[in-house]
N, C-alpha and C. Protein backbone atom coordinates (compact mmCIF):
# COMPACT_ATOMS: atom_id res chain seq x y z
N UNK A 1 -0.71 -87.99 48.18
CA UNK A 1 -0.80 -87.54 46.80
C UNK A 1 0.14 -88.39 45.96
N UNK A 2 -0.59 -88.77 44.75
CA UNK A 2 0.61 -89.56 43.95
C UNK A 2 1.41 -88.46 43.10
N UNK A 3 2.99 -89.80 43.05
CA UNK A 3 4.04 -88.69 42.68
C UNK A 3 3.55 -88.48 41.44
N UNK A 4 3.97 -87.27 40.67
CA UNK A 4 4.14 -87.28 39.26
C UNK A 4 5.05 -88.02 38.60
N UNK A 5 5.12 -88.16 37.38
CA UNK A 5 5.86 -88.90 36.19
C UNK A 5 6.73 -88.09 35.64
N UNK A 6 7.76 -87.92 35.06
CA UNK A 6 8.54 -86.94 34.55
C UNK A 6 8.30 -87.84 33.11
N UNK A 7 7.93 -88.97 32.55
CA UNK A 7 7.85 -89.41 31.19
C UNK A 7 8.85 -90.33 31.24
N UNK A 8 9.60 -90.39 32.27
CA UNK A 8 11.10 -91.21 31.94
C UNK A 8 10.91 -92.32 32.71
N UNK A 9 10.56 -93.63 32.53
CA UNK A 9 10.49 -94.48 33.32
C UNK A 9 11.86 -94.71 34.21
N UNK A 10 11.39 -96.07 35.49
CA UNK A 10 12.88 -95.91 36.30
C UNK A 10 12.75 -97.03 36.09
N UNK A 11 14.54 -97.77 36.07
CA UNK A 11 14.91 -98.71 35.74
C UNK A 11 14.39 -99.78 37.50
N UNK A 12 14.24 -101.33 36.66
CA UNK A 12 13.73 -102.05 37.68
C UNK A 12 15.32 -102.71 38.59
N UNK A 13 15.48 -102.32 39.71
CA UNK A 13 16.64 -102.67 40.23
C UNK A 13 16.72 -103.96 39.87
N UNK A 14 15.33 -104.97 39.83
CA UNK A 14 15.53 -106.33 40.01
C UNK A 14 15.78 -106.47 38.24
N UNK A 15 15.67 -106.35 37.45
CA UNK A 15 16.01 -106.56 35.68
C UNK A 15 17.20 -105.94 35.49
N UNK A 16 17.30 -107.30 34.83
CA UNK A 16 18.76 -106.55 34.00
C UNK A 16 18.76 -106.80 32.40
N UNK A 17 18.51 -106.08 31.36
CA UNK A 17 18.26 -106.49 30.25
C UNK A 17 19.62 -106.90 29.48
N UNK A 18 19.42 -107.85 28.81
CA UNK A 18 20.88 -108.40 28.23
C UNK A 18 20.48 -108.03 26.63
N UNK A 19 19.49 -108.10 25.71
CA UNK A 19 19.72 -107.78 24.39
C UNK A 19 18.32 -107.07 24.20
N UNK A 20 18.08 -106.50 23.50
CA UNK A 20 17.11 -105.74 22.87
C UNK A 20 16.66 -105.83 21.54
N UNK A 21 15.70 -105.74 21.07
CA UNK A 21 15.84 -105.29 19.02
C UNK A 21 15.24 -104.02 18.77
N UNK A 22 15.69 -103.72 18.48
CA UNK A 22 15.41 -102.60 18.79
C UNK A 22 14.86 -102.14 17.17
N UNK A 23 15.45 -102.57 16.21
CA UNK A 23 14.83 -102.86 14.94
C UNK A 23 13.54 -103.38 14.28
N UNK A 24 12.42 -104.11 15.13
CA UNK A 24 11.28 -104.70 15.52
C UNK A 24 10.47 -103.30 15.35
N UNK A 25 10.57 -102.25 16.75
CA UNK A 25 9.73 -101.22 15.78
C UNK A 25 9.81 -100.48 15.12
N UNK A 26 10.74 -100.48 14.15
CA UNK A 26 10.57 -99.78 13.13
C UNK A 26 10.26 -100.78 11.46
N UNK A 27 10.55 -102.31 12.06
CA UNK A 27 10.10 -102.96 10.74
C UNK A 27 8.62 -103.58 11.27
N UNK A 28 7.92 -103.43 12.14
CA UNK A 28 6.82 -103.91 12.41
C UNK A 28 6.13 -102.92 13.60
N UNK A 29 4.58 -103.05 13.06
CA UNK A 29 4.12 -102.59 14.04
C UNK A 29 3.32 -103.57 15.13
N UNK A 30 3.44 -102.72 16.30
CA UNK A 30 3.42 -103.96 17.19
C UNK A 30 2.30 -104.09 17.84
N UNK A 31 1.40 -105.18 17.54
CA UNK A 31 -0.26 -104.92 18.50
C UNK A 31 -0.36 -105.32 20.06
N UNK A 32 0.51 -106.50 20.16
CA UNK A 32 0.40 -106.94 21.83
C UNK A 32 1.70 -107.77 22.22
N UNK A 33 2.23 -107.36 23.73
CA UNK A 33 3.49 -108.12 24.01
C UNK A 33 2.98 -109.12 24.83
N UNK A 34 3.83 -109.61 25.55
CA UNK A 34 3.47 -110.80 26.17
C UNK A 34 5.13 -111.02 26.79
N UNK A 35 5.33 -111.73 28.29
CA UNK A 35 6.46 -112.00 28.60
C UNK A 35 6.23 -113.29 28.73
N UNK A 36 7.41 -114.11 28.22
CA UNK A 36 7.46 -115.33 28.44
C UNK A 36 8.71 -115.90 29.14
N UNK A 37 8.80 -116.66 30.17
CA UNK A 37 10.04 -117.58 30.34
C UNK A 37 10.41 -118.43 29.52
N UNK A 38 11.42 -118.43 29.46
CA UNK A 38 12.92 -119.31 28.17
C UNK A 38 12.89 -120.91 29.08
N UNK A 39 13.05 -121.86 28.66
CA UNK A 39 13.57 -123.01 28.91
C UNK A 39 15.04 -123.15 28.43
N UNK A 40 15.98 -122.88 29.04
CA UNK A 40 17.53 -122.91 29.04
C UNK A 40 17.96 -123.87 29.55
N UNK A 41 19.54 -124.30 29.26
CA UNK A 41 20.63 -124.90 29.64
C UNK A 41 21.69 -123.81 30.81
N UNK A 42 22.36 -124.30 31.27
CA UNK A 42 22.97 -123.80 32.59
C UNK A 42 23.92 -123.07 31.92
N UNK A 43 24.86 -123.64 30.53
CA UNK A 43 25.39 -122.33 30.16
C UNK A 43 25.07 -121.41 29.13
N UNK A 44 23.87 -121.51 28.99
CA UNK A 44 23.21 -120.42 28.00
C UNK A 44 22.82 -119.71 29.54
N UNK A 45 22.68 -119.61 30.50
CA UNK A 45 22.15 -118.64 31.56
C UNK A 45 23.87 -117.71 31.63
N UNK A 46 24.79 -118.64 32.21
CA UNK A 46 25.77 -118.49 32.41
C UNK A 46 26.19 -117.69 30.89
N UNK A 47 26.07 -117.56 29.95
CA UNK A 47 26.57 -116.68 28.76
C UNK A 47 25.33 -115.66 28.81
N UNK A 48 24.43 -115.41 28.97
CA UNK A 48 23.37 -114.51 29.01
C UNK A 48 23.78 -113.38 30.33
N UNK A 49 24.35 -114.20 31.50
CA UNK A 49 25.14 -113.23 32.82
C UNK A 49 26.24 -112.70 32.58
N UNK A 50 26.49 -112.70 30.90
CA UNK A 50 27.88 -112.28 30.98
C UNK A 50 27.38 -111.15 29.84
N UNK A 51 26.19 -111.01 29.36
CA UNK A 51 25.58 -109.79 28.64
C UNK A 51 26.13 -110.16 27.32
N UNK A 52 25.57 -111.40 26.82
CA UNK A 52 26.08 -111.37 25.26
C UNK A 52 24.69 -112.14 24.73
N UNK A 53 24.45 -111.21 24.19
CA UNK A 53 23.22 -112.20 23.21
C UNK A 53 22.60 -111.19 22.07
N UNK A 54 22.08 -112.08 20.97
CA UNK A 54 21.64 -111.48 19.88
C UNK A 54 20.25 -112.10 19.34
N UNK A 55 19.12 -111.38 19.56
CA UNK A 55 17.83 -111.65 18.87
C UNK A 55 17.17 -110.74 18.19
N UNK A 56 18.50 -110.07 17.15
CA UNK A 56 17.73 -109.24 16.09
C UNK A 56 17.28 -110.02 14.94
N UNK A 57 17.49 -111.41 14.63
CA UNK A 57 16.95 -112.43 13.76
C UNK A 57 16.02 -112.96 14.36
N UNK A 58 15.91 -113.26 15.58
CA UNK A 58 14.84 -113.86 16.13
C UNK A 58 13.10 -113.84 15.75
N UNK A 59 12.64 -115.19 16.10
CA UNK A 59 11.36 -115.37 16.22
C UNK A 59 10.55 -116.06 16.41
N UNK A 60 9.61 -116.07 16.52
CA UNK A 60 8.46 -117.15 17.49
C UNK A 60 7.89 -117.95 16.62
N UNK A 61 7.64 -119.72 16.70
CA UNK A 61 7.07 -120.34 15.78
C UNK A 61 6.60 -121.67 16.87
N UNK A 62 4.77 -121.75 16.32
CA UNK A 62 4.30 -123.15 17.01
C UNK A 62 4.76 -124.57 16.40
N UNK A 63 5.30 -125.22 17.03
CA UNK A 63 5.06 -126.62 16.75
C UNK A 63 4.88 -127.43 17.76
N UNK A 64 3.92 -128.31 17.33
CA UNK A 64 3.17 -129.05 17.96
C UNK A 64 1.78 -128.55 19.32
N UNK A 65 2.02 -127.35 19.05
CA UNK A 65 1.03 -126.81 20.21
C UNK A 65 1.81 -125.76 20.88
N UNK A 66 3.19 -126.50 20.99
CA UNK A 66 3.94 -124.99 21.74
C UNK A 66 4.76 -124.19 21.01
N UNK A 67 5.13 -122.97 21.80
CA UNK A 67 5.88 -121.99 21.29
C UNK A 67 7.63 -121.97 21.65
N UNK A 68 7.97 -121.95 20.23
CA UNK A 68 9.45 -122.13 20.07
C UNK A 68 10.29 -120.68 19.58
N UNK A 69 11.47 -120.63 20.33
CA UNK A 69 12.27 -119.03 19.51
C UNK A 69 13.31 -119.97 19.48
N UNK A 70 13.42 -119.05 17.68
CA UNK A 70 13.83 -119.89 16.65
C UNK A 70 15.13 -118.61 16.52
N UNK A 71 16.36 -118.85 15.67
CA UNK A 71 17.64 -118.37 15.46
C UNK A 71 17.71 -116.75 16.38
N UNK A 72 17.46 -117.17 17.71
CA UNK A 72 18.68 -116.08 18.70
C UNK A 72 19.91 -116.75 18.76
N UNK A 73 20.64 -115.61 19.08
CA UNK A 73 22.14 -115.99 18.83
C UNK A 73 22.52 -115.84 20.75
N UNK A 74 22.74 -116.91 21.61
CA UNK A 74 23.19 -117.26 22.66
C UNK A 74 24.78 -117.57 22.30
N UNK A 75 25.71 -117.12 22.55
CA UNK A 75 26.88 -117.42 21.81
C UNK A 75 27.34 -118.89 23.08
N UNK A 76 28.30 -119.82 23.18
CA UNK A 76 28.44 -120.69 23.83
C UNK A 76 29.73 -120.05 25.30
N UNK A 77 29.52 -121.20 26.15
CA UNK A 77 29.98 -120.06 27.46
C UNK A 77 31.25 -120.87 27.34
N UNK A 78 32.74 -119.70 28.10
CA UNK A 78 34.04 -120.08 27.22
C UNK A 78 34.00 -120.76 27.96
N UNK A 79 33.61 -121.18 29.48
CA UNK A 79 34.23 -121.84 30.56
C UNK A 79 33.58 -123.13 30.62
N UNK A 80 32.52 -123.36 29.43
CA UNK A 80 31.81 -125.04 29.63
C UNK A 80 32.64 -126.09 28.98
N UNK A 81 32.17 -127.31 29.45
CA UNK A 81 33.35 -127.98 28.72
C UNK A 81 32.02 -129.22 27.93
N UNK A 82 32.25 -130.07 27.56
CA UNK A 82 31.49 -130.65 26.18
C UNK A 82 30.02 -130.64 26.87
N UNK A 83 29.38 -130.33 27.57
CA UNK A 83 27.87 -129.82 27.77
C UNK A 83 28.00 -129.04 27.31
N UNK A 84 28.05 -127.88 26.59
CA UNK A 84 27.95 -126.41 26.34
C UNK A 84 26.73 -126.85 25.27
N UNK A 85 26.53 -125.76 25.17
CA UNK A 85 24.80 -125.53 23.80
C UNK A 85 25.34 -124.98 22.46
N UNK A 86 24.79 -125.41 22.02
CA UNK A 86 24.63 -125.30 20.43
C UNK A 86 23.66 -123.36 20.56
N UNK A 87 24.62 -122.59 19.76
CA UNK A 87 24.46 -121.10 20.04
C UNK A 87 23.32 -120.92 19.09
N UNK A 88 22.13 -121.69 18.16
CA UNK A 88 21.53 -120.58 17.89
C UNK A 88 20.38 -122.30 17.59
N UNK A 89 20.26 -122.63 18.55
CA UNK A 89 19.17 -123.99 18.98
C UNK A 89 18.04 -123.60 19.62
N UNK A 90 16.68 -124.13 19.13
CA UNK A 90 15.55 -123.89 19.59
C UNK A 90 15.32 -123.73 20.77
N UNK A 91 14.18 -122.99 21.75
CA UNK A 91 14.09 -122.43 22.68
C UNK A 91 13.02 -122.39 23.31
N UNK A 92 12.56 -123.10 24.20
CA UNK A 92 10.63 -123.30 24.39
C UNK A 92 10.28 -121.91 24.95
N UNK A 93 9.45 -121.73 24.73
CA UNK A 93 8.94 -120.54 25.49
C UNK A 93 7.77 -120.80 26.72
N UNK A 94 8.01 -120.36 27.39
CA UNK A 94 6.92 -121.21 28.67
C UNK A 94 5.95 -119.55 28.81
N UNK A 95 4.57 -120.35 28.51
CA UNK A 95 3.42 -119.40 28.62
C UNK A 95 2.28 -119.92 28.99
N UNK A 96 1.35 -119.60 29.67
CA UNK A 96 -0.07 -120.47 30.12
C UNK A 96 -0.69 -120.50 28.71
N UNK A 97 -1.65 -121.79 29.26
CA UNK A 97 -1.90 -122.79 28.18
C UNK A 97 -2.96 -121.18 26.92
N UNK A 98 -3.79 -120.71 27.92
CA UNK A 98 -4.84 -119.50 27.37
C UNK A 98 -4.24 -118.44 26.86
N UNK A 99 -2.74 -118.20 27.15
CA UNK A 99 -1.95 -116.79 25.91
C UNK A 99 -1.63 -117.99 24.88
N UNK A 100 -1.05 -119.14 24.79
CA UNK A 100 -0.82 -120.04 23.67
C UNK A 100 -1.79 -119.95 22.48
N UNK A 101 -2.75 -120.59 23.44
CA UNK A 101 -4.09 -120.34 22.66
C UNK A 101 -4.15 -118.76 21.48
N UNK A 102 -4.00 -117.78 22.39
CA UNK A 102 -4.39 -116.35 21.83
C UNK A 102 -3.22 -116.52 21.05
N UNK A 103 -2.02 -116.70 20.95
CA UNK A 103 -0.98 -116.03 20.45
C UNK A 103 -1.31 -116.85 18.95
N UNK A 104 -1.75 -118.27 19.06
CA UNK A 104 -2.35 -119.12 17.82
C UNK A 104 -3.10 -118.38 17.08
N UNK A 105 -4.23 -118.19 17.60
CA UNK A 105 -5.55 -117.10 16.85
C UNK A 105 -4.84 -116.10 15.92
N UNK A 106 -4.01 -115.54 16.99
CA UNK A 106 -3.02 -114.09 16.28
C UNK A 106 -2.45 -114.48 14.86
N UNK A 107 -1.87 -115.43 15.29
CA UNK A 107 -0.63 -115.53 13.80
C UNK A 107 -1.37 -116.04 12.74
N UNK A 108 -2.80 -116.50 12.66
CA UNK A 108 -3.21 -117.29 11.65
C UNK A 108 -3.35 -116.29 10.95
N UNK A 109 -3.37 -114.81 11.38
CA UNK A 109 -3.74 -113.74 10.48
C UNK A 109 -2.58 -113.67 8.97
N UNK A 110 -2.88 -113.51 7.85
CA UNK A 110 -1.59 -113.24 6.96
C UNK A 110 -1.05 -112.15 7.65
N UNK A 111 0.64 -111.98 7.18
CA UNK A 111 1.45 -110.68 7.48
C UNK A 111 2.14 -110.70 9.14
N UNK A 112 1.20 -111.58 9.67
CA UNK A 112 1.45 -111.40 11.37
C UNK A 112 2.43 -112.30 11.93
N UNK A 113 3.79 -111.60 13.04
CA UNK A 113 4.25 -112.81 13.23
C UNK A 113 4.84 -112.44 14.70
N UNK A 114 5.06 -112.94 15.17
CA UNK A 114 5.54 -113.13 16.55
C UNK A 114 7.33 -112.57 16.53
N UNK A 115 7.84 -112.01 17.22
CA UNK A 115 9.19 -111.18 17.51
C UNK A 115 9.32 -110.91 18.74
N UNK A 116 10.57 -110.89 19.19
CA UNK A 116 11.13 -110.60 20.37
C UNK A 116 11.76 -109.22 20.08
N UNK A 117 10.97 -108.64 21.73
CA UNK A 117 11.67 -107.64 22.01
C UNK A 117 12.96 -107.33 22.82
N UNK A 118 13.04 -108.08 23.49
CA UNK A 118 13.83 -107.78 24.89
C UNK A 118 14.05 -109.15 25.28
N UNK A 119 15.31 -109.37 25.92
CA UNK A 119 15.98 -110.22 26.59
C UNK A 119 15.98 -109.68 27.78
N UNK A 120 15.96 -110.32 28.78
CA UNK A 120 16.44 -110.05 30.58
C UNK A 120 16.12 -111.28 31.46
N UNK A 121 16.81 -110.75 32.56
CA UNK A 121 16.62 -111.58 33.79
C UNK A 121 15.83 -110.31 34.67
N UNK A 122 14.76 -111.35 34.78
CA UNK A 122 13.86 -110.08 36.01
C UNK A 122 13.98 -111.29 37.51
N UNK A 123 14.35 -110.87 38.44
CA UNK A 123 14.63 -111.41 39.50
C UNK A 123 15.39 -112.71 39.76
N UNK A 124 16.08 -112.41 38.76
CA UNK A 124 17.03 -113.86 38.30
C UNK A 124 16.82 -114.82 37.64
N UNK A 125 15.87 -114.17 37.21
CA UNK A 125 15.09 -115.68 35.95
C UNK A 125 14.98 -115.20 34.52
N UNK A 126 15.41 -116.14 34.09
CA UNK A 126 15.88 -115.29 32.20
C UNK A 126 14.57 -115.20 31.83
N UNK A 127 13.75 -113.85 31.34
CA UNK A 127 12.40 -113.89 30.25
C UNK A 127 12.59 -112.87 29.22
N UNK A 128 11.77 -113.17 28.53
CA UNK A 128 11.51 -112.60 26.75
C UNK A 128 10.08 -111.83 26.88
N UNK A 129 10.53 -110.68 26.43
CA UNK A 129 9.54 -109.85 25.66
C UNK A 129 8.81 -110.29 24.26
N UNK A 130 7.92 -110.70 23.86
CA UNK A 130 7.59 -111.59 22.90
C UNK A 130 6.13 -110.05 22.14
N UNK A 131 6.52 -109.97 21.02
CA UNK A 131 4.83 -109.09 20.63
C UNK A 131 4.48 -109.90 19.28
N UNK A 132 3.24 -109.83 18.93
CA UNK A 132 2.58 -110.12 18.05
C UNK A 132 2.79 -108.86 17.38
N UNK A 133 3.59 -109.05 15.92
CA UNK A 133 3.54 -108.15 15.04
C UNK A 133 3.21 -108.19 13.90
N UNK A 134 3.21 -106.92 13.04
CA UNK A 134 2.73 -106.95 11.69
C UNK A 134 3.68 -106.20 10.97
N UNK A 135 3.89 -107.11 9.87
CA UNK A 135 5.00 -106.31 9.23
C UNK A 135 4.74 -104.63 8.13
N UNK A 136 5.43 -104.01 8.51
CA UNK A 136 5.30 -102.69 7.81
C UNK A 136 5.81 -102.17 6.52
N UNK A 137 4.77 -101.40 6.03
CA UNK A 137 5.57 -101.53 4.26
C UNK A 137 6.32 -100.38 4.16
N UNK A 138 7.30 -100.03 3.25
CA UNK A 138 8.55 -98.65 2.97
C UNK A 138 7.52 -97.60 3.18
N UNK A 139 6.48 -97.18 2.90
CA UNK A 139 5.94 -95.94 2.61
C UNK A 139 5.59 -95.78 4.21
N UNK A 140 4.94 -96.85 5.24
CA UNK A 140 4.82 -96.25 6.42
C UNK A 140 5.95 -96.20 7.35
N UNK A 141 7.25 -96.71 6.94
CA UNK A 141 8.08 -96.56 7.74
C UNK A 141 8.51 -95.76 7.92
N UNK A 142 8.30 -94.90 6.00
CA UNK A 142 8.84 -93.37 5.84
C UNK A 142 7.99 -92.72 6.75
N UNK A 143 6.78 -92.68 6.86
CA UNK A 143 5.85 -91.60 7.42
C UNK A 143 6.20 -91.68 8.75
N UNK A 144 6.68 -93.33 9.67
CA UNK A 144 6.91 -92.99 10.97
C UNK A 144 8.03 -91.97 11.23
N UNK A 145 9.42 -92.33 10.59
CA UNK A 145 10.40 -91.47 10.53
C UNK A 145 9.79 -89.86 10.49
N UNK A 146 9.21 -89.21 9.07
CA UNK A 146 8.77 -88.36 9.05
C UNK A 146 7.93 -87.82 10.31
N UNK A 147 6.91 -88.38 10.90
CA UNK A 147 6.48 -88.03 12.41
C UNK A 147 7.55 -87.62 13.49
N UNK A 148 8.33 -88.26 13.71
CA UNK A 148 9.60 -88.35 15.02
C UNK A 148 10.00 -86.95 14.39
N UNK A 149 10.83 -87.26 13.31
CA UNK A 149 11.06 -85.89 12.75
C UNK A 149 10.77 -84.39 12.66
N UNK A 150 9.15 -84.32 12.89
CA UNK A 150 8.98 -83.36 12.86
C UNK A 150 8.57 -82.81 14.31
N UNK A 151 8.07 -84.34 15.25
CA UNK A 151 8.15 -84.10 16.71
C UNK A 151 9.31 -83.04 17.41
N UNK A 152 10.82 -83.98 16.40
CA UNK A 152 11.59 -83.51 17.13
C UNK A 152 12.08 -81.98 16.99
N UNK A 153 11.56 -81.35 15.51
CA UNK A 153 11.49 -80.14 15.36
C UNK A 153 10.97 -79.15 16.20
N UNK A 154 9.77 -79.62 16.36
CA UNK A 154 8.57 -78.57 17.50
C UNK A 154 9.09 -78.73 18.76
N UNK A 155 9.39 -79.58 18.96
CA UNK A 155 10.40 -79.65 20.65
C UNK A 155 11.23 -78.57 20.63
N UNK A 156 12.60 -78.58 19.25
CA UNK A 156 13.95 -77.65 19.36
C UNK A 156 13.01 -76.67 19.53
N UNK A 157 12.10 -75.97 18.81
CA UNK A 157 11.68 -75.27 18.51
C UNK A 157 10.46 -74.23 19.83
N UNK A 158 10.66 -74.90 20.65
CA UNK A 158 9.67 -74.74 21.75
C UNK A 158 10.71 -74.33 22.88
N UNK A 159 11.60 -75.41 22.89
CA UNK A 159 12.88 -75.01 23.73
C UNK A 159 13.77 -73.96 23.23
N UNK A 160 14.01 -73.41 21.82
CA UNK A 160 14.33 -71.92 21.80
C UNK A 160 13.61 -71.04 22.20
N UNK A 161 12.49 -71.12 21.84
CA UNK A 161 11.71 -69.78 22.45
C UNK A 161 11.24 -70.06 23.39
N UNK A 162 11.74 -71.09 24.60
CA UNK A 162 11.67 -70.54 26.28
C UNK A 162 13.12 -70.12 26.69
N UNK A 163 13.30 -70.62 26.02
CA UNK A 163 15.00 -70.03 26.45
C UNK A 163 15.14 -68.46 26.02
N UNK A 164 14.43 -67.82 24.90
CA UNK A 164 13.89 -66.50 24.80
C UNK A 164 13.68 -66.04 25.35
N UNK A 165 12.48 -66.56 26.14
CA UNK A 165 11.70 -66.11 26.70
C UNK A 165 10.49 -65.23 25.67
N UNK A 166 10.42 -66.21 24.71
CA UNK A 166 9.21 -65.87 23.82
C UNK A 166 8.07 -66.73 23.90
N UNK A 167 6.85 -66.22 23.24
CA UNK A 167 5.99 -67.69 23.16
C UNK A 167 6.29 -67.90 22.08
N UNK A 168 5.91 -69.69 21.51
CA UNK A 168 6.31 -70.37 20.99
C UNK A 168 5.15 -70.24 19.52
N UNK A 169 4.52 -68.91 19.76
CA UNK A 169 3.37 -68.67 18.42
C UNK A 169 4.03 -67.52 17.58
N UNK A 170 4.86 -66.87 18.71
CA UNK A 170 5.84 -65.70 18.37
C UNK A 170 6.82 -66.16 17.13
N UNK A 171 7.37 -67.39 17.46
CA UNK A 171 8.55 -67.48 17.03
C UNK A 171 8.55 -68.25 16.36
């Protein structure tokens, strides 16, 4: 029999996420992700293992055919000496040739643009959460807020009256 789900996913022993944006969904809505591997320098890995990075500016742009992430903030590693990287330098993104393709199609749309979600190393190899997004205007951001909001009402509200021991039409 398969197990049940409690809703809470479990963390992947092998990932370790180093930055997030967590700001992405709430200024965009998001139609499709995609993981991509980073083309790095040895101490942008080496500063990424030490859990410092920032790609709440971040974002995805073609040139020449391929896909580049453009101003993440990799800060430089203290222990390199004149190899070190330039902290907020372009970034190939390695993807088969047929998501390139799609991710092209995507962005030609007006409004649409490519964002990172997530930073990590999944089995020791640095990759990016990458989605095709669309940017969202004040009035639906209000309404998402307003949704959560009132989600989170009917929840309190469900969990007092079991803790009652009432039903929740009662109360």
């Amino acid at each position: 029999m398969a197990k049940k789900s409690n809703g809470k996913k479990t963390p992947d022993p092998n990932s370790q996420v180093v930055a997030s944006n967590r700001k992405a969904r709430h200024n965009y809505t998001i139609k499709d992700t995609y993981e991509a591997g980073l083309s790095l320098m040895g101490t942008e890995v080496k500063s990424l293992r030490e859990g410092q990075a920032s790609i709440g500016d971040g974002f995805a742009q073609f040139t020449n055919g391929e896909l580049y992430l453009e101003q993440v903030y990799i800060p430089e590693y203290l222990n390199g000496s004149w190899t070190n990287h330039a902290s907020r330098r372009r970034r190939k993104l390695l993807l088969h040739r047929a998501e390139l393709n799609r991710l092209e199609r995507a962005v030609q749309d007006k409004g649409v643009t490519i964002v990172p979600l997530k930073l990590y190393f999944k089995n020791g190899i640095a990759k990016v959460e990458i989605a095709v997004a669309e940017g969202k205007r004040d009035f639906d951001k209000r309404q998402a807020l307003r949704e959560q909001q009132d989600a989170r009402e009917a929840q309190r509200a469900m969990r007092q009256a079991n803790r009652r021991g009432v039903s929740a039409l009662e109360f």
